[in-house]
Protein backbone atom coordinates (compact mmCIF):
# COMPACT_ATOMS: atom_id res chain seq x y z
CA UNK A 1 0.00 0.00 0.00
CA UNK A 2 1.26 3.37 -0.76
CA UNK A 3 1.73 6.17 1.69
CA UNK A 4 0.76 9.66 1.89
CA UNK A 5 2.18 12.04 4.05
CA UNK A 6 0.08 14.58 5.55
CA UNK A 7 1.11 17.85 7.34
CA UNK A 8 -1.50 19.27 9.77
CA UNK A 9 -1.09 22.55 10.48
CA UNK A 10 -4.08 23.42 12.69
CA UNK A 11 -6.46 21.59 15.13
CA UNK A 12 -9.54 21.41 13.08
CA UNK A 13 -7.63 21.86 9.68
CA UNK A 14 -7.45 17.82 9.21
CA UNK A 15 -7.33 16.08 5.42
CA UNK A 16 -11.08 15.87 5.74
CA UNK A 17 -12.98 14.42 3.03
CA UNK A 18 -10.21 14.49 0.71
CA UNK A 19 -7.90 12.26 2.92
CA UNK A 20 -11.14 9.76 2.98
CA UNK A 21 -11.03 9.82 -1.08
CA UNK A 22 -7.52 9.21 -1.21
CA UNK A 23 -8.17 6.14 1.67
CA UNK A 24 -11.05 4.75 -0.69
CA UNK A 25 -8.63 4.81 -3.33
CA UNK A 26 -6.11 2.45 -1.54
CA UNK A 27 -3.88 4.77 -0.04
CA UNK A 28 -2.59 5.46 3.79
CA UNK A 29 -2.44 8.43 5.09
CA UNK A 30 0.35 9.35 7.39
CA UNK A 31 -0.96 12.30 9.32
CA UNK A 32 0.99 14.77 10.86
CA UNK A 33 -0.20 17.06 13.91
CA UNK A 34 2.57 19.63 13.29
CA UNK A 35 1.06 21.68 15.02
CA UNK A 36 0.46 19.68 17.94
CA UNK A 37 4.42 19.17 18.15
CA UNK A 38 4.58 16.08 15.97
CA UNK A 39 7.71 16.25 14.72
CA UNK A 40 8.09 16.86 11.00
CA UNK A 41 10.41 13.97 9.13
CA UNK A 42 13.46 15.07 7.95
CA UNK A 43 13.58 13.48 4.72
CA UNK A 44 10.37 12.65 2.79
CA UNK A 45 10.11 8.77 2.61
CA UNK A 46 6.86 8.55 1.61
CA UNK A 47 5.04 7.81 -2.03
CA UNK A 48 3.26 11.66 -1.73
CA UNK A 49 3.18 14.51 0.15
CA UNK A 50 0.20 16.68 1.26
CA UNK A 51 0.49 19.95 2.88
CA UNK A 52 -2.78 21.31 4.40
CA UNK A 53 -3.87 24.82 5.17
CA UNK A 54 -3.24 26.75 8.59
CA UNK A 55 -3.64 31.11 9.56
CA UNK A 56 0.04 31.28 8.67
CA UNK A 57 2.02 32.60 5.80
CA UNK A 58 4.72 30.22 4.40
CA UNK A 59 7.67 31.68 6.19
CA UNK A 60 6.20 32.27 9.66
CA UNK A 61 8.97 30.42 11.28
CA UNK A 62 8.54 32.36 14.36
CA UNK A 63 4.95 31.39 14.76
CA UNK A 64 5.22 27.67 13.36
CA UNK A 65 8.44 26.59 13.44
CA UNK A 66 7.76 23.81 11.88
CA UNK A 67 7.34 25.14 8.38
CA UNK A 68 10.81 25.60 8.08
CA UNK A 69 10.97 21.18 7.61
CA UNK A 70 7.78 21.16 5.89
CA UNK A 71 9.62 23.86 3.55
CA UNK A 72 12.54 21.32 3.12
CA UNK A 73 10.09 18.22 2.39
CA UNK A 74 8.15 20.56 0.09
CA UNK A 75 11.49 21.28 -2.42
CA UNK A 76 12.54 17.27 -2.17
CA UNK A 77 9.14 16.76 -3.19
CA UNK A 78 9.71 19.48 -6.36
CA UNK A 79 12.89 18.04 -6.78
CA UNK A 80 12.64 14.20 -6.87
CA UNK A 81 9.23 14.67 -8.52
CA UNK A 82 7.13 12.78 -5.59
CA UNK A 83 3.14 13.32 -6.03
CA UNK A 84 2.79 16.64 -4.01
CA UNK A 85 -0.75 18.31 -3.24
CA UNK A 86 -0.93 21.61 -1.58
CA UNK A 87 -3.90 23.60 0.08
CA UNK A 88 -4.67 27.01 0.66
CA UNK A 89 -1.16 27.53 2.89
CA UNK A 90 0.09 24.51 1.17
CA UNK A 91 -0.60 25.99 -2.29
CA UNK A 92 1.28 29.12 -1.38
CA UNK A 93 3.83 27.33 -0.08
CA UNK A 94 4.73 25.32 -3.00
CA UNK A 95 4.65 28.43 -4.83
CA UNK A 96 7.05 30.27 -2.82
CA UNK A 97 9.40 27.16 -2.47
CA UNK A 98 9.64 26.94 -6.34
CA UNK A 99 10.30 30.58 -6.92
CA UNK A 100 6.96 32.40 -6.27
CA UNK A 101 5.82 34.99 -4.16
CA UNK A 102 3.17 35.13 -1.67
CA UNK A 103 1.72 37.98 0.39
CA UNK A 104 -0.09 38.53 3.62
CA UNK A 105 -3.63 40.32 4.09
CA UNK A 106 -3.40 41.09 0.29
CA UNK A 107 -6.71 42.18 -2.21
CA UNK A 108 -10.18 41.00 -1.18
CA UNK A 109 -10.71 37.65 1.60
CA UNK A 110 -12.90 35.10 0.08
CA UNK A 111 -15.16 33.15 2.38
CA UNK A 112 -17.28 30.42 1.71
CA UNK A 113 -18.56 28.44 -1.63
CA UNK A 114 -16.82 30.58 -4.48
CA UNK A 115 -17.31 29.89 -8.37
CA UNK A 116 -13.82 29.29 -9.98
CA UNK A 117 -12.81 29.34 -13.45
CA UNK A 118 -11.36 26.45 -14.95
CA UNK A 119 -8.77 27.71 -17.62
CA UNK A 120 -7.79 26.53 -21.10
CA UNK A 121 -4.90 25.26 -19.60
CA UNK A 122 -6.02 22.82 -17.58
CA UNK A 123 -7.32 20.56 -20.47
CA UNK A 124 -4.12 19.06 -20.67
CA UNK A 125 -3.71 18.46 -16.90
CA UNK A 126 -3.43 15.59 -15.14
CA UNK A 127 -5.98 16.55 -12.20
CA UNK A 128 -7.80 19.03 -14.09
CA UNK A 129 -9.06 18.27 -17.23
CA UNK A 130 -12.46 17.89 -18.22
CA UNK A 131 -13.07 19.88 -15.50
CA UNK A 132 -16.84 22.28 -15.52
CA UNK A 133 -15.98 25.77 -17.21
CA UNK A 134 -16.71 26.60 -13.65
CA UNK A 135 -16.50 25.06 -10.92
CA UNK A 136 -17.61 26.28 -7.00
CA UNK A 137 -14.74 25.32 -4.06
CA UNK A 138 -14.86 26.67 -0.73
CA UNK A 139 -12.81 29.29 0.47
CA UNK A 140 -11.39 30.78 3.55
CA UNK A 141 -7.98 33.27 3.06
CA UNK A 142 -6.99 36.34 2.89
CA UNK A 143 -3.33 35.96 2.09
CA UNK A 144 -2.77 35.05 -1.70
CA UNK A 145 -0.21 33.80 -4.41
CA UNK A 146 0.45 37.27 -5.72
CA UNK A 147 3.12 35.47 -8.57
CA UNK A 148 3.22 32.16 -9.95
CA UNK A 149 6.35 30.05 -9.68
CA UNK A 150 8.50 30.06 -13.45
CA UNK A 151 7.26 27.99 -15.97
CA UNK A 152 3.95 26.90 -13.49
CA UNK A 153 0.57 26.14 -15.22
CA UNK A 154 -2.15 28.09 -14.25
CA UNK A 155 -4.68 26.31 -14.01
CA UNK A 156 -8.09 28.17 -12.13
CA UNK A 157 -8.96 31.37 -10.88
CA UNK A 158 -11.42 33.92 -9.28
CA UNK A 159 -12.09 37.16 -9.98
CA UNK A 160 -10.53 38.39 -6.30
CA UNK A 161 -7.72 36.10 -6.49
CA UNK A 162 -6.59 34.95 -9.82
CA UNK A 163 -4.06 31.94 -8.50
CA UNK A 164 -6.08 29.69 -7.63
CA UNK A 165 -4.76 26.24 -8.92
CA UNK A 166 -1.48 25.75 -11.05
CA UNK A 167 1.28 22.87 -11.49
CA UNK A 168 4.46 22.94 -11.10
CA UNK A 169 6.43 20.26 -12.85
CA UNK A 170 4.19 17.44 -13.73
CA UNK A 171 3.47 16.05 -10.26
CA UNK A 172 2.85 19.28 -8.03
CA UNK A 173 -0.30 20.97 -7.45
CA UNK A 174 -1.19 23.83 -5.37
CA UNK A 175 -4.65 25.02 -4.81
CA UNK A 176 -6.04 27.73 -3.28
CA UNK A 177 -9.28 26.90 -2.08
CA UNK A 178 -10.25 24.14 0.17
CA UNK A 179 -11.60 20.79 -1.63
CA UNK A 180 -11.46 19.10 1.53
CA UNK A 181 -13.39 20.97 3.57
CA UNK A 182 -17.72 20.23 4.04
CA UNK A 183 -20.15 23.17 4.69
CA UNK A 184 -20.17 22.33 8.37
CA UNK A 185 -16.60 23.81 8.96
CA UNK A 186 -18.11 27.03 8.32
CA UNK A 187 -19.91 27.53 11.57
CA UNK A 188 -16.86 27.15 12.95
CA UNK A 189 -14.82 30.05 11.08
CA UNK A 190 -14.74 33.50 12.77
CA UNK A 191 -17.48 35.50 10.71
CA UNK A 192 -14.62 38.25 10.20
CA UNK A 193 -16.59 40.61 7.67
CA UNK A 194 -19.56 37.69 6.45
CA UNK A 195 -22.89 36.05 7.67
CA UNK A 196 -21.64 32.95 8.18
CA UNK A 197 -25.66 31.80 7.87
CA UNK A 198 -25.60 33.04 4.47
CA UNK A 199 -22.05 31.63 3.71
CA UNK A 200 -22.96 28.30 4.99
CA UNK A 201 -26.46 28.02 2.89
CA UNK A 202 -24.44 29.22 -0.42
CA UNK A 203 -22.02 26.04 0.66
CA UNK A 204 -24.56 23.60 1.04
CA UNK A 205 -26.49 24.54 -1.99
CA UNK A 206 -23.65 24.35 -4.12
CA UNK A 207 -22.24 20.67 -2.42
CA UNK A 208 -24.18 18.42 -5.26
CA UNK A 209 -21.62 20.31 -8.24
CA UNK A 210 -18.60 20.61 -6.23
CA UNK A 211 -18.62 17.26 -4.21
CA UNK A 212 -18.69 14.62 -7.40
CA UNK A 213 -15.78 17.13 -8.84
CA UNK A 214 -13.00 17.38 -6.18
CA UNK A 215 -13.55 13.74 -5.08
CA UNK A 216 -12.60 13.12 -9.12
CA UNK A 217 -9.71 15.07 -8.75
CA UNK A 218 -8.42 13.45 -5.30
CA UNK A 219 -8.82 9.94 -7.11
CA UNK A 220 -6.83 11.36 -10.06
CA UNK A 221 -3.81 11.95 -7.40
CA UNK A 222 -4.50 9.19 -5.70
CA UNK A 223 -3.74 7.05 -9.29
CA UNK A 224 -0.49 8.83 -10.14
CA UNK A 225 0.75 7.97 -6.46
């Protein structure tokens, strides 16, 4: 059986549903609490790597210090061409590791079940082809990709915040949105600047499009691992 490595980077910020997709598709998942104190390997032995999302920017070293190994993992990943998955702070960090740039508090949050655009390039994508035109994901950021690593694929956007999936290589995704998240974690977001009543009925009405579409795309991964 192959195995997954998963960094955790907040208390309720767990691989969710998408961790249970990649389980139905035959893989184990090797989760770890980073933020709990679970120390970070120093060398990535595993088949893939997922990094999850967490209220930190990449280099926050002084308020997680355990990015700094996750960073490490993250460019052995790039490097060695191991299947690599990162969300919302995962996504950025991918992107800064391979030559990106990221900023804090940048352009407009997004909160809750947000439309994305698929783009042309993704048709020839691994994960993301045949993808909807449009597609909703769930959201919850306010820091953002504000440059694309060289030579990346872009691969989705929003109108707020245009990087919001891309590829780096051919076996490293970042996303910004949350495909593992379910409406429910909404109630339990600070309503900083939303009604979370309103953000959380948006959610569930849109879970019958989005649901059927990121499970596809975590079984895609899944089958390169």
């Amino acid at each position: 059986m192959r195995d997954v490595l998963i960094i955790q980077n907040s208390r309720s910020g767990g691989p969710g549903r998408f961790g249970g997709w990649l389980e139905e598709a035959g893989l184990r998942l090797d989760v770890v609490r980073a933020h709990d104190g679970a120390p970070v390997p120093g060398r990535l032995a595993h088949d893939a790597m997922i990094m999850l999302g967490g209220g930190y920017l990449p280099g926050e070293d002084d308020r997680a210090p355990w990015l700094a190994p996750t960073r490490q993992l993250v460019a052995e990943a790039l490097d060695r061409g191991v299947p690599l998955f990162g969300i919302c702070l995962g996504g950025q960090m991918i992107a800064e590791v391979a030559g990106g740039e990221v900023t804090g508090d940048t352009g407009a949050p997004e909160n809750g079940s947000i439309p994305l655009t698929i783009r042309p390039e993704a048709a020839a994508d691994a994960l993301f082809h045949d993808l909807p035109p449009v597609v909703p994901a769930i959201e919850h950021h306010k820091d953002a990709i504000t440059a694309l690593p060289p030579g990346a694929v872009w691969l989705a956007e929003t109108e707020r915040c245009p990087y919001q999936a891309f590829r780096v290589g051919e076996q490293a995704w970042g996303v910004q949105f949350h495909p593992e998240v379910v409406p429910e974690r909404i109630r339990e977001w600070e309503a900083d600047g939303f009604d979370p009543d309103e953000v959380h009925a948006r959610a569930v009405a849109d879970e019958p499009v989005s649901t059927p579409i990121w499970r596809e795309v975590a079984t895609r991964f899944a089958k390169l691992v």
